[in-house]
C-alpha atoms as a PDB file:
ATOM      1  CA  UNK A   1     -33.443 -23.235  29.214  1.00  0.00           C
ATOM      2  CA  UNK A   2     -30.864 -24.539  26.679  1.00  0.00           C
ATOM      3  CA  UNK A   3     -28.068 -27.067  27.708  1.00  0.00           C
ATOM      4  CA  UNK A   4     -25.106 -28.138  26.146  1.00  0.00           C
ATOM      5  CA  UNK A   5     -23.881 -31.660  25.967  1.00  0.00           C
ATOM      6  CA  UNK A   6     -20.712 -32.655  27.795  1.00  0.00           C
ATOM      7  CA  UNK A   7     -19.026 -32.505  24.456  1.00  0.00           C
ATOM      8  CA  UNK A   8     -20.250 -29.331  23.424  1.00  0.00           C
ATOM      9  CA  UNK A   9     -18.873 -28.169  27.564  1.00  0.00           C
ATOM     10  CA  UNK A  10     -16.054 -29.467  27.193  1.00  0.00           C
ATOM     11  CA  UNK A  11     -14.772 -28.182  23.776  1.00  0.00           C
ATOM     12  CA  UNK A  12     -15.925 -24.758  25.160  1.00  0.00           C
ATOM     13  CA  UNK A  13     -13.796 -25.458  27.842  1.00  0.00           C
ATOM     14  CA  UNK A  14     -10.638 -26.377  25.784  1.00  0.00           C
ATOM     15  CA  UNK A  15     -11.551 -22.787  23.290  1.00  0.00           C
ATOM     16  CA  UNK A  16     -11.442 -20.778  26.399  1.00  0.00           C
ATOM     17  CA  UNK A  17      -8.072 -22.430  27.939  1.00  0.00           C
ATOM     18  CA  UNK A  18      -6.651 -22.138  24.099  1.00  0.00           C
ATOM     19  CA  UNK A  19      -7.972 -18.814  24.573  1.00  0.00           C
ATOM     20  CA  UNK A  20      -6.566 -17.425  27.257  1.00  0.00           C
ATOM     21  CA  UNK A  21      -2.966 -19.109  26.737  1.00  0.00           C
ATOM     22  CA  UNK A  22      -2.909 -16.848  23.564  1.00  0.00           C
ATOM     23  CA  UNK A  23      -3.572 -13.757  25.418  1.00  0.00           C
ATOM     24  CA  UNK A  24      -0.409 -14.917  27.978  1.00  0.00           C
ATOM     25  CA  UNK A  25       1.433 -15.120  25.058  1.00  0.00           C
ATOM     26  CA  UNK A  26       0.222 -11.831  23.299  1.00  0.00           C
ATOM     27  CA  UNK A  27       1.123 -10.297  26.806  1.00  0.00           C
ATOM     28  CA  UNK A  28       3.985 -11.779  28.092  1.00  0.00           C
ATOM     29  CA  UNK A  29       6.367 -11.664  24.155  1.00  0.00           C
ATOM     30  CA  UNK A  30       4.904 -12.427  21.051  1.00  0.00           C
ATOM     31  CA  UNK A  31       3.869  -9.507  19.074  1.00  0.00           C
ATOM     32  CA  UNK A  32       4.870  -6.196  19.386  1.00  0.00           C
ATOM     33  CA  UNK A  33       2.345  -3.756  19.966  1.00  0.00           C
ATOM     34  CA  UNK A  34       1.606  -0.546  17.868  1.00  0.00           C
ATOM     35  CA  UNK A  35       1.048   2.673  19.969  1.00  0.00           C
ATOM     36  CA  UNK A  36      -2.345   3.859  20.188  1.00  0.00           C
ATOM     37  CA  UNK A  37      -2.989   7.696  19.404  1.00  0.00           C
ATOM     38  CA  UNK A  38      -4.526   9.529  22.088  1.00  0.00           C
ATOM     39  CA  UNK A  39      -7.453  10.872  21.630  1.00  0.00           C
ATOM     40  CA  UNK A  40      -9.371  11.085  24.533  1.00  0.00           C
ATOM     41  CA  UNK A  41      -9.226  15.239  24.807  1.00  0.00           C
ATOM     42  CA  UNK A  42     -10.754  14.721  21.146  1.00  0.00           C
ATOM     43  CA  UNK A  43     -14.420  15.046  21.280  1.00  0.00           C
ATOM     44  CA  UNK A  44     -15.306  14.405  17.812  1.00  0.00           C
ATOM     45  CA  UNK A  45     -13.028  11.114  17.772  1.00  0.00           C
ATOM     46  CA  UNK A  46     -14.751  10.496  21.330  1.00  0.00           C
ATOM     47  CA  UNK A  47     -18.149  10.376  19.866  1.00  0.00           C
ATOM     48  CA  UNK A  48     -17.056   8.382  16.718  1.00  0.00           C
ATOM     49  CA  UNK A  49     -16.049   6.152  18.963  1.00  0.00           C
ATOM     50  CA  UNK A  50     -18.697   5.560  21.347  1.00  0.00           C
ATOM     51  CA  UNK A  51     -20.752   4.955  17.728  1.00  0.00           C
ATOM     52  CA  UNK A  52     -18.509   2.538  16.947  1.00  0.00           C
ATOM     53  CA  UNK A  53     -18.520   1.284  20.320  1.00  0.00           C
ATOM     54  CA  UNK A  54     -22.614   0.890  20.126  1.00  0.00           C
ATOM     55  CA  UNK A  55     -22.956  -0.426  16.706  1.00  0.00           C
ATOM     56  CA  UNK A  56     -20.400  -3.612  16.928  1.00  0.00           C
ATOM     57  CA  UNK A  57     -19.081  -4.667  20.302  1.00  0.00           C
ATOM     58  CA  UNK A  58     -22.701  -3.815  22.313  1.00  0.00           C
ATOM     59  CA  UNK A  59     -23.879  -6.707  20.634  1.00  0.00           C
ATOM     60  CA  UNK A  60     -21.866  -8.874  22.668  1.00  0.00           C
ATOM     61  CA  UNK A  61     -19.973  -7.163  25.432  1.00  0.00           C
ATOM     62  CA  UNK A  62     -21.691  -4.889  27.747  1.00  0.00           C
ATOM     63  CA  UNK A  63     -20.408  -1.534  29.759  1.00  0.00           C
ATOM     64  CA  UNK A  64     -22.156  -2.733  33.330  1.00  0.00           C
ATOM     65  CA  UNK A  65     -20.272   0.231  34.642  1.00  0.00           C
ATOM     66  CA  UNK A  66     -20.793   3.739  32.014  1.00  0.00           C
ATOM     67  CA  UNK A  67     -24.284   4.918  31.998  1.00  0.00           C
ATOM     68  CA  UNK A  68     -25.630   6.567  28.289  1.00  0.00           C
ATOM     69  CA  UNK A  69     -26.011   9.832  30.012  1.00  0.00           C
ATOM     70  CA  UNK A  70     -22.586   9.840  30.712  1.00  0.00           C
ATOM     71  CA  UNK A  71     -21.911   9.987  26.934  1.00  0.00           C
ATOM     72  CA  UNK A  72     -23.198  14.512  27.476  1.00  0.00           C
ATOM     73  CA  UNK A  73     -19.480  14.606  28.920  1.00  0.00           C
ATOM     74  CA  UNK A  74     -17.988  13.887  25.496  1.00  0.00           C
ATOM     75  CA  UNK A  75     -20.220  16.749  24.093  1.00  0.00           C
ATOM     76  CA  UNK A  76     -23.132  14.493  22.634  1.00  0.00           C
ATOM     77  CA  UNK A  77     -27.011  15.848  23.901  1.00  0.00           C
ATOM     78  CA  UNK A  78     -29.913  13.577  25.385  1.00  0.00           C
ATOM     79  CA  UNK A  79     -31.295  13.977  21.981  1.00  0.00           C
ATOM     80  CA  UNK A  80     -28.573  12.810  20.195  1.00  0.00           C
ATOM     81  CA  UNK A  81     -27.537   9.919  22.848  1.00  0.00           C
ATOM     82  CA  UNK A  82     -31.707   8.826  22.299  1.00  0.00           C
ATOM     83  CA  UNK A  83     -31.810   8.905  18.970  1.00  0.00           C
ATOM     84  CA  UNK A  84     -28.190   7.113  17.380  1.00  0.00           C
ATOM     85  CA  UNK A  85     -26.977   5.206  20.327  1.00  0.00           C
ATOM     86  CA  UNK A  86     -30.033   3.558  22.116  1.00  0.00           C
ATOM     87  CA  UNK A  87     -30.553   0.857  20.053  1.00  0.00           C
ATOM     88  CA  UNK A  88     -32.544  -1.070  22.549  1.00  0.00           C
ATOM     89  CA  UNK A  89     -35.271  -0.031  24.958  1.00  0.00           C
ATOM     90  CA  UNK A  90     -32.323   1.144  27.313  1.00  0.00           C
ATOM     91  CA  UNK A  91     -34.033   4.256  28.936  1.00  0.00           C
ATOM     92  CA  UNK A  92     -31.287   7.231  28.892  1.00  0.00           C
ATOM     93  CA  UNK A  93     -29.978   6.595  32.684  1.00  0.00           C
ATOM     94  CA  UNK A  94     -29.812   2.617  32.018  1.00  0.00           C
ATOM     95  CA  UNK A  95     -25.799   0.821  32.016  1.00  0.00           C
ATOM     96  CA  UNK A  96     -24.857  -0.310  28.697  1.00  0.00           C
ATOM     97  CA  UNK A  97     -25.795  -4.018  28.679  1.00  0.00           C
ATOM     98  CA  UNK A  98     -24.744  -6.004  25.928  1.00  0.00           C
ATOM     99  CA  UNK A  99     -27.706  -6.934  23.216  1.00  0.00           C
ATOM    100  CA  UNK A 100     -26.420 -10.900  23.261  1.00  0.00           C
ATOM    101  CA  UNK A 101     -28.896 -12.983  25.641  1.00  0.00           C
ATOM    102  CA  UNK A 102     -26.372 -14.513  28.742  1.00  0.00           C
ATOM    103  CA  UNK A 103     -27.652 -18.394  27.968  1.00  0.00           C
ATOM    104  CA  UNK A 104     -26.952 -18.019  23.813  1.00  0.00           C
ATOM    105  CA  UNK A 105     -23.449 -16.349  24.568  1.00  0.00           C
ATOM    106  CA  UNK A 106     -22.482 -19.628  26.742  1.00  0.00           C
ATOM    107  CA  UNK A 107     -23.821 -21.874  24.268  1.00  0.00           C
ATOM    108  CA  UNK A 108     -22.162 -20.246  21.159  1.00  0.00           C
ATOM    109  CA  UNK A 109     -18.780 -18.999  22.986  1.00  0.00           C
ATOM    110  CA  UNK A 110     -18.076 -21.378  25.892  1.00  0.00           C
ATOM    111  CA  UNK A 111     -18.726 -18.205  28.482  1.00  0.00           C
ATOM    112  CA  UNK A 112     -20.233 -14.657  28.422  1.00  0.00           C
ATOM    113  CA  UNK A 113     -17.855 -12.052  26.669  1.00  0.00           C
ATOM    114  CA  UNK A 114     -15.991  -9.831  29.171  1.00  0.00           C
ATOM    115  CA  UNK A 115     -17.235  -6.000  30.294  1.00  0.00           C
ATOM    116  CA  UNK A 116     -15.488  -3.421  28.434  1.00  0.00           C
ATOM    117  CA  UNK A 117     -16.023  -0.841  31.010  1.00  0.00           C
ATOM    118  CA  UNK A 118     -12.198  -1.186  32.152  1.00  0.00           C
ATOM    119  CA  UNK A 119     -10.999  -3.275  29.431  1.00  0.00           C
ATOM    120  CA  UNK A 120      -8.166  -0.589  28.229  1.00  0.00           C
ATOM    121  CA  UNK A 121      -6.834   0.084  32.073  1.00  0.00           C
ATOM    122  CA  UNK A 122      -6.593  -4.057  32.608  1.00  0.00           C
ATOM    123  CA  UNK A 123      -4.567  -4.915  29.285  1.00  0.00           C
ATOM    124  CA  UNK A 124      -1.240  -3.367  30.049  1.00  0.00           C
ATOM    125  CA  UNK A 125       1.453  -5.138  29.629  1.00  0.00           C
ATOM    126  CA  UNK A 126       5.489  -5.472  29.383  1.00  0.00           C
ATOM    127  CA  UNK A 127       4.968  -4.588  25.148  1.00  0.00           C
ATOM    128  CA  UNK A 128       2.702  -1.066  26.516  1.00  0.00           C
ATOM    129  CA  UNK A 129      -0.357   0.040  27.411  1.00  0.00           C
ATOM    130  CA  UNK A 130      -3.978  -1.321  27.428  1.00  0.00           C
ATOM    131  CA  UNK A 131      -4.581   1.257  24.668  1.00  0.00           C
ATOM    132  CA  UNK A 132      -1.527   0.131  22.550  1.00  0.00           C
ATOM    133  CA  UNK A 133      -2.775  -3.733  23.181  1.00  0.00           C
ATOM    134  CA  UNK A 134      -6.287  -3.303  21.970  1.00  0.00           C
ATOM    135  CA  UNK A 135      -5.045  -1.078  18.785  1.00  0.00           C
ATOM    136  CA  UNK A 136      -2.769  -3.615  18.106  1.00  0.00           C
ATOM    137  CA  UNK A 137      -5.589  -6.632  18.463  1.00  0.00           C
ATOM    138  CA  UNK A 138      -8.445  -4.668  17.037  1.00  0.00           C
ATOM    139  CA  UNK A 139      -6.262  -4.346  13.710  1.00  0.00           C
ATOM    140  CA  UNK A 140      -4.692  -7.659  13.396  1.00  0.00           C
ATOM    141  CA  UNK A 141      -7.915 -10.340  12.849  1.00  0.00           C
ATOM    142  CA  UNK A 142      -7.277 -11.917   9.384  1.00  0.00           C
ATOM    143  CA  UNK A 143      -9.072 -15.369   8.040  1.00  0.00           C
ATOM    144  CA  UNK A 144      -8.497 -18.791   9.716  1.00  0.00           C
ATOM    145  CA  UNK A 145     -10.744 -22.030   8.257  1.00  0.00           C
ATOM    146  CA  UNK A 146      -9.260 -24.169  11.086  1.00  0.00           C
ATOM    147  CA  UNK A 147     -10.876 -21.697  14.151  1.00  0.00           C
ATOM    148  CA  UNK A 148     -14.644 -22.500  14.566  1.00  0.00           C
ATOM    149  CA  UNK A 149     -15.182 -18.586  14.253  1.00  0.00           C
ATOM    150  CA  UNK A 150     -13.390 -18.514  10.735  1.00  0.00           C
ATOM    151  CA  UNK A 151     -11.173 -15.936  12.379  1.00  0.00           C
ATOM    152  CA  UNK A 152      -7.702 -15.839  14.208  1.00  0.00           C
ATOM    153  CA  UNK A 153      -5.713 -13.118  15.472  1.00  0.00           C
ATOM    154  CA  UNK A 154      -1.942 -12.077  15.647  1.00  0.00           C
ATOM    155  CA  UNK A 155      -2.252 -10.268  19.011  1.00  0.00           C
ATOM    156  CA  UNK A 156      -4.151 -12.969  20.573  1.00  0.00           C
ATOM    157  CA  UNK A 157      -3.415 -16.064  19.046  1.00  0.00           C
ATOM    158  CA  UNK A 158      -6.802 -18.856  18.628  1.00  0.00           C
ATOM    159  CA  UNK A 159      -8.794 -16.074  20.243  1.00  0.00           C
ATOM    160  CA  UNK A 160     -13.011 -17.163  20.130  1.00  0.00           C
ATOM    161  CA  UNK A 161     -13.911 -13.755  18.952  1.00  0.00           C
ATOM    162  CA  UNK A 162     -14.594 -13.403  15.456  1.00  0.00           C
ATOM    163  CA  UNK A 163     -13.490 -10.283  13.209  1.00  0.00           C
ATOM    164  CA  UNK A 164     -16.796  -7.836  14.122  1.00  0.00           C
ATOM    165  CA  UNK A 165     -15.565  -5.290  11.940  1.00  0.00           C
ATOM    166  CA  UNK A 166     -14.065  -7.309   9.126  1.00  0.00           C
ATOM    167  CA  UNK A 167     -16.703  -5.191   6.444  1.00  0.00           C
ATOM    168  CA  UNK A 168     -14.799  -2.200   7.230  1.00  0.00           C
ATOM    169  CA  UNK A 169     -11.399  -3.475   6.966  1.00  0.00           C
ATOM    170  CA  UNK A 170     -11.719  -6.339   4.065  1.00  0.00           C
ATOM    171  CA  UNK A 171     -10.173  -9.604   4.181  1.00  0.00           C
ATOM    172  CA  UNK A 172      -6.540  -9.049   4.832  1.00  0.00           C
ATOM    173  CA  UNK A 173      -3.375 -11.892   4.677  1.00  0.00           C
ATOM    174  CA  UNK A 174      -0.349 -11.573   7.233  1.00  0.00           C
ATOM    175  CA  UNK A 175       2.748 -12.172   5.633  1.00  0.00           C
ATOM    176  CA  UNK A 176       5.694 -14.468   7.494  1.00  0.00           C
ATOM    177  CA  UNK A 177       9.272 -15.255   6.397  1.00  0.00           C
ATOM    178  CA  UNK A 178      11.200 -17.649   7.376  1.00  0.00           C
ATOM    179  CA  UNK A 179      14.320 -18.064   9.069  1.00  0.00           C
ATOM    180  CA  UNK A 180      16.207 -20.866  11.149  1.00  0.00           C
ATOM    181  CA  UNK A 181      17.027 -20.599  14.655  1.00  0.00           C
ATOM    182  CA  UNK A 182      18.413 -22.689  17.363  1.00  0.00           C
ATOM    183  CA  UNK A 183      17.988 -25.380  14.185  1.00  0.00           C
ATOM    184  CA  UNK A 184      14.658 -24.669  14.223  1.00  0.00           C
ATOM    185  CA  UNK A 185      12.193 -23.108  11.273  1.00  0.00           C
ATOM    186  CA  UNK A 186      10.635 -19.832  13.028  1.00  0.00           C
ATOM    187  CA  UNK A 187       8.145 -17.649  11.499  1.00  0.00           C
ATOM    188  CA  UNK A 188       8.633 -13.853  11.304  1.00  0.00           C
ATOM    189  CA  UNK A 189       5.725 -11.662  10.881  1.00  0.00           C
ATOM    190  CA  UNK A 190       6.575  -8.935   7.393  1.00  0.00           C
ATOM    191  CA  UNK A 191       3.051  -7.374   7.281  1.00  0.00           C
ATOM    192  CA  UNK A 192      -0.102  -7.398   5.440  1.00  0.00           C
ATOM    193  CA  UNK A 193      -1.912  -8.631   2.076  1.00  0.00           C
ATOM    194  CA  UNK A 194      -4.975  -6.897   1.715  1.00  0.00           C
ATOM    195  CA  UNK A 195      -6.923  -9.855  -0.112  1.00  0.00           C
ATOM    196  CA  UNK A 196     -10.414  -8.154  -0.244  1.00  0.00           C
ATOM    197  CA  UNK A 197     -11.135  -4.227   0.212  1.00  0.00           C
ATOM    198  CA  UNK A 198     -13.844  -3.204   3.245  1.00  0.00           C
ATOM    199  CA  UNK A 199     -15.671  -0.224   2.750  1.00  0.00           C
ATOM    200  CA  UNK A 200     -12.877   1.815   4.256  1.00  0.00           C
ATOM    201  CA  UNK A 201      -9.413   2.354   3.577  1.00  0.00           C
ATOM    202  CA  UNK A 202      -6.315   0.936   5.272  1.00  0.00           C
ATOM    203  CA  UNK A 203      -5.902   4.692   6.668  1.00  0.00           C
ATOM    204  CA  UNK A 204      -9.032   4.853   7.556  1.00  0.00           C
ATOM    205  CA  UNK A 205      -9.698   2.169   9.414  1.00  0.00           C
ATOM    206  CA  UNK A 206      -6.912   2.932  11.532  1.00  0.00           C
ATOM    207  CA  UNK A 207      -7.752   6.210  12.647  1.00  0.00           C
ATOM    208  CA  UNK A 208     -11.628   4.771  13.498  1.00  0.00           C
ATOM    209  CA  UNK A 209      -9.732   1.607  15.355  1.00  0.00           C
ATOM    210  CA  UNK A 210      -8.228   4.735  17.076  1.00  0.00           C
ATOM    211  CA  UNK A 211     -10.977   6.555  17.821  1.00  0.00           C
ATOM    212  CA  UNK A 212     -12.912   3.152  19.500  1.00  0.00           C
ATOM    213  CA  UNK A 213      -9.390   2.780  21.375  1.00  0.00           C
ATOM    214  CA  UNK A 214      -9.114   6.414  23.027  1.00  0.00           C
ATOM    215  CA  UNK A 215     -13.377   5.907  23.655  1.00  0.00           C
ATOM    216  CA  UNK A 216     -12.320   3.084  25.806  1.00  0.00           C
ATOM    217  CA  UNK A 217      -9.564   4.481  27.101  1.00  0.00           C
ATOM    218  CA  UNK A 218     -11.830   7.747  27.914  1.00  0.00           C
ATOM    219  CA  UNK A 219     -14.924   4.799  29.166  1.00  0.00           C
ATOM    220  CA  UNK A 220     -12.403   3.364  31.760  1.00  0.00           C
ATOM    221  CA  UNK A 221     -11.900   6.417  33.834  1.00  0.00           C
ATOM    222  CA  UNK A 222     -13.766   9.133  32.180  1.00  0.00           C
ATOM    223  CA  UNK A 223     -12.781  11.922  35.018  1.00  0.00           C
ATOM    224  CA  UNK A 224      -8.852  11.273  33.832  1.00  0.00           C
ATOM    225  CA  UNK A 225      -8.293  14.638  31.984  1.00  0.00           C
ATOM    226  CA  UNK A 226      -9.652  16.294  34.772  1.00  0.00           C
ATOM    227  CA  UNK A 227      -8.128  14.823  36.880  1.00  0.00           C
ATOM    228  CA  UNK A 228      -5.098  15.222  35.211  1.00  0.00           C
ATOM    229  CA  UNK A 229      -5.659  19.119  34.928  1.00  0.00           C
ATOM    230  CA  UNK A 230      -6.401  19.563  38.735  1.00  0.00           C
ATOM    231  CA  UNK A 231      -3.060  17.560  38.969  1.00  0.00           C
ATOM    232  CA  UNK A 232      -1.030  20.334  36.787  1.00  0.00           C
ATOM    233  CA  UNK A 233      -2.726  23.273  38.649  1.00  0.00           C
ATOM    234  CA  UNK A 234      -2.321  21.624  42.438  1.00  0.00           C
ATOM    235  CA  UNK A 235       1.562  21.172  41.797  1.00  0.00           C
ATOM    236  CA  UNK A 236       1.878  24.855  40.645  1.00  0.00           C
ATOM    237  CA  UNK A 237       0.489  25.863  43.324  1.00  0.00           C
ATOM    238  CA  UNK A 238       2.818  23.426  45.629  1.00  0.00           C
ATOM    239  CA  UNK A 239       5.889  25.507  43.968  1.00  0.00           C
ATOM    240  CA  UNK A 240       4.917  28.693  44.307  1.00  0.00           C
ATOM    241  CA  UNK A 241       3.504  28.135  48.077  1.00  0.00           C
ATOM    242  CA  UNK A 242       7.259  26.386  49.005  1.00  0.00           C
ATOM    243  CA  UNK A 243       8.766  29.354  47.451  1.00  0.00           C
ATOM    244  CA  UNK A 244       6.685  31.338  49.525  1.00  0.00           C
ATOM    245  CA  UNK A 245       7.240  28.849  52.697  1.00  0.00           C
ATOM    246  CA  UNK A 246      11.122  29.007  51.726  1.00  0.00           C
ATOM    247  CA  UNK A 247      11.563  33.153  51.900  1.00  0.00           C
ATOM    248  CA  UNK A 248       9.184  33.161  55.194  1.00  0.00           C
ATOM    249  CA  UNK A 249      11.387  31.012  56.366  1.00  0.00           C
ATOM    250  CA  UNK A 250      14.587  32.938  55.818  1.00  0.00           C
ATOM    251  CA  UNK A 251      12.667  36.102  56.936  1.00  0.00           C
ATOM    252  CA  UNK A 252      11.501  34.412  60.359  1.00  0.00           C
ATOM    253  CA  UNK A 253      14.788  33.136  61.119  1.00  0.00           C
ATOM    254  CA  UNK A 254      17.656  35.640  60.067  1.00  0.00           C
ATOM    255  CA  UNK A 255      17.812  37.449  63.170  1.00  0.00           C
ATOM    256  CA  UNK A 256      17.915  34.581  65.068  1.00  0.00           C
ATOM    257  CA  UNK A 257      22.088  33.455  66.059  1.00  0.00           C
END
């Protein structure tokens, strides 16, 4: 089994504090977070998603909770879910467990990278929604030499996750002005420099971002729009059965002084 060396433990240690204090930050001010489409009555953008779901953040994070057979509810067959999203030798009823060995994931990131089963239910916040959090993240990596990934990340400031999708979106530059405040110099974020193209376009890599947002979203509680529907259909019911209640009511009781 490897070990690490108190060193290597204890700058792990100091990544993941750095870590987390930029997710307080991303949470509790600091950026402002985009809204997320929603997408998760959208089968086609449900099943782009789950691809993009399998392909680059399997590798690392798992789905302990969302078996692959569950993927026939977003309209995807056995034969489909065998052949493009098993990537492994996952058997069609196994959890989605992340491809990254547990030991190598301590060693290279100070600590195993979180489940994503619930990930978009547990990331609201005062700026919106889980959705809107991870759109907003998932969008906004861009190049840092100083972060021992080579990666930073406005949303989640020295965050230990490197840019897993930075082929599709190129190398992009955020842009800051500025201003004085309180005597102070403060930075002001403008927007973006694309500095290298990916292989898709700005537009284009949104909408996919979107799609992988809403699968989560969908992942977390996939029985919502149901659920949801049921809801619609119960309280229609409720109104017509009190208007029903309501003239009984008056019937029952009008010849009574």
């Amino acid at each position: 089994m490897r070990t690490m060396s108190f060193a290597k433990k204890l700058a792990a240690v100091i990544l993941m504090a750095v870590g987390l204090a930029g997710l307080a930050h991303a949470s509790g001010g600091g950026l402002a977070w985009d809204k997320a489409p929603n997408k998760t009555n959208d089968m086609a953008a449900l099943q782009n998603g789950a691809k993009i779901f399998v392909n680059y953040c399997l590798n690392c994070h798992s789905a302990a909770y969302m078996r692959y057979n569950r993927l026939q509810d977003i309209g995807l067959t056995e034969e489909q879910i065998k052949s493009n999203l098993l990537v492994t030798n996952a058997k069609i009823g196994d959890t989605m467990k992340a491809a990254i060995d547990p030991q190598e994931a301590k060693a290279w990131f100070g600590g195993n990278p979180p489940d994503l089963t619930v990930i978009a239910r547990s990331r609201a916040g005062a700026n919106g929604s889980g959705a809107d959090y991870l759109y907003t993240y998932l969008r906004t990596f861009y190049r840092d030499a100083d972060k021992p990934t080579g990666w930073n990340n406005l949303a989640f400031p020295n965050v230990g996750m490197p840019h897993v999708l930075w082929q599709l979106q190129g190398d992009r530059r955020p842009v800051f002005d500025t201003r004085k405040e309180h005597g102070h110099d403060v930075q002001i974020f403008k927007g973006w420099e694309q500095v290298s193209p990916g292989t898709m376009t700005p537009l284009q890599f949104d909408q996919s971002i979107g799609d992988l947002v809403s699968y989560l979203q969908w992942m977390g509680e996939p029985i919502q729009n149901t659920r949801v529907r049921i809801g619609v259909w119960v309280l229609l019911f409720l109104g017509v059965f009190t208007v029903f209640a309501w003239r009984l009511n008056a019937a029952y009781w009008k010849d009574v002084k």
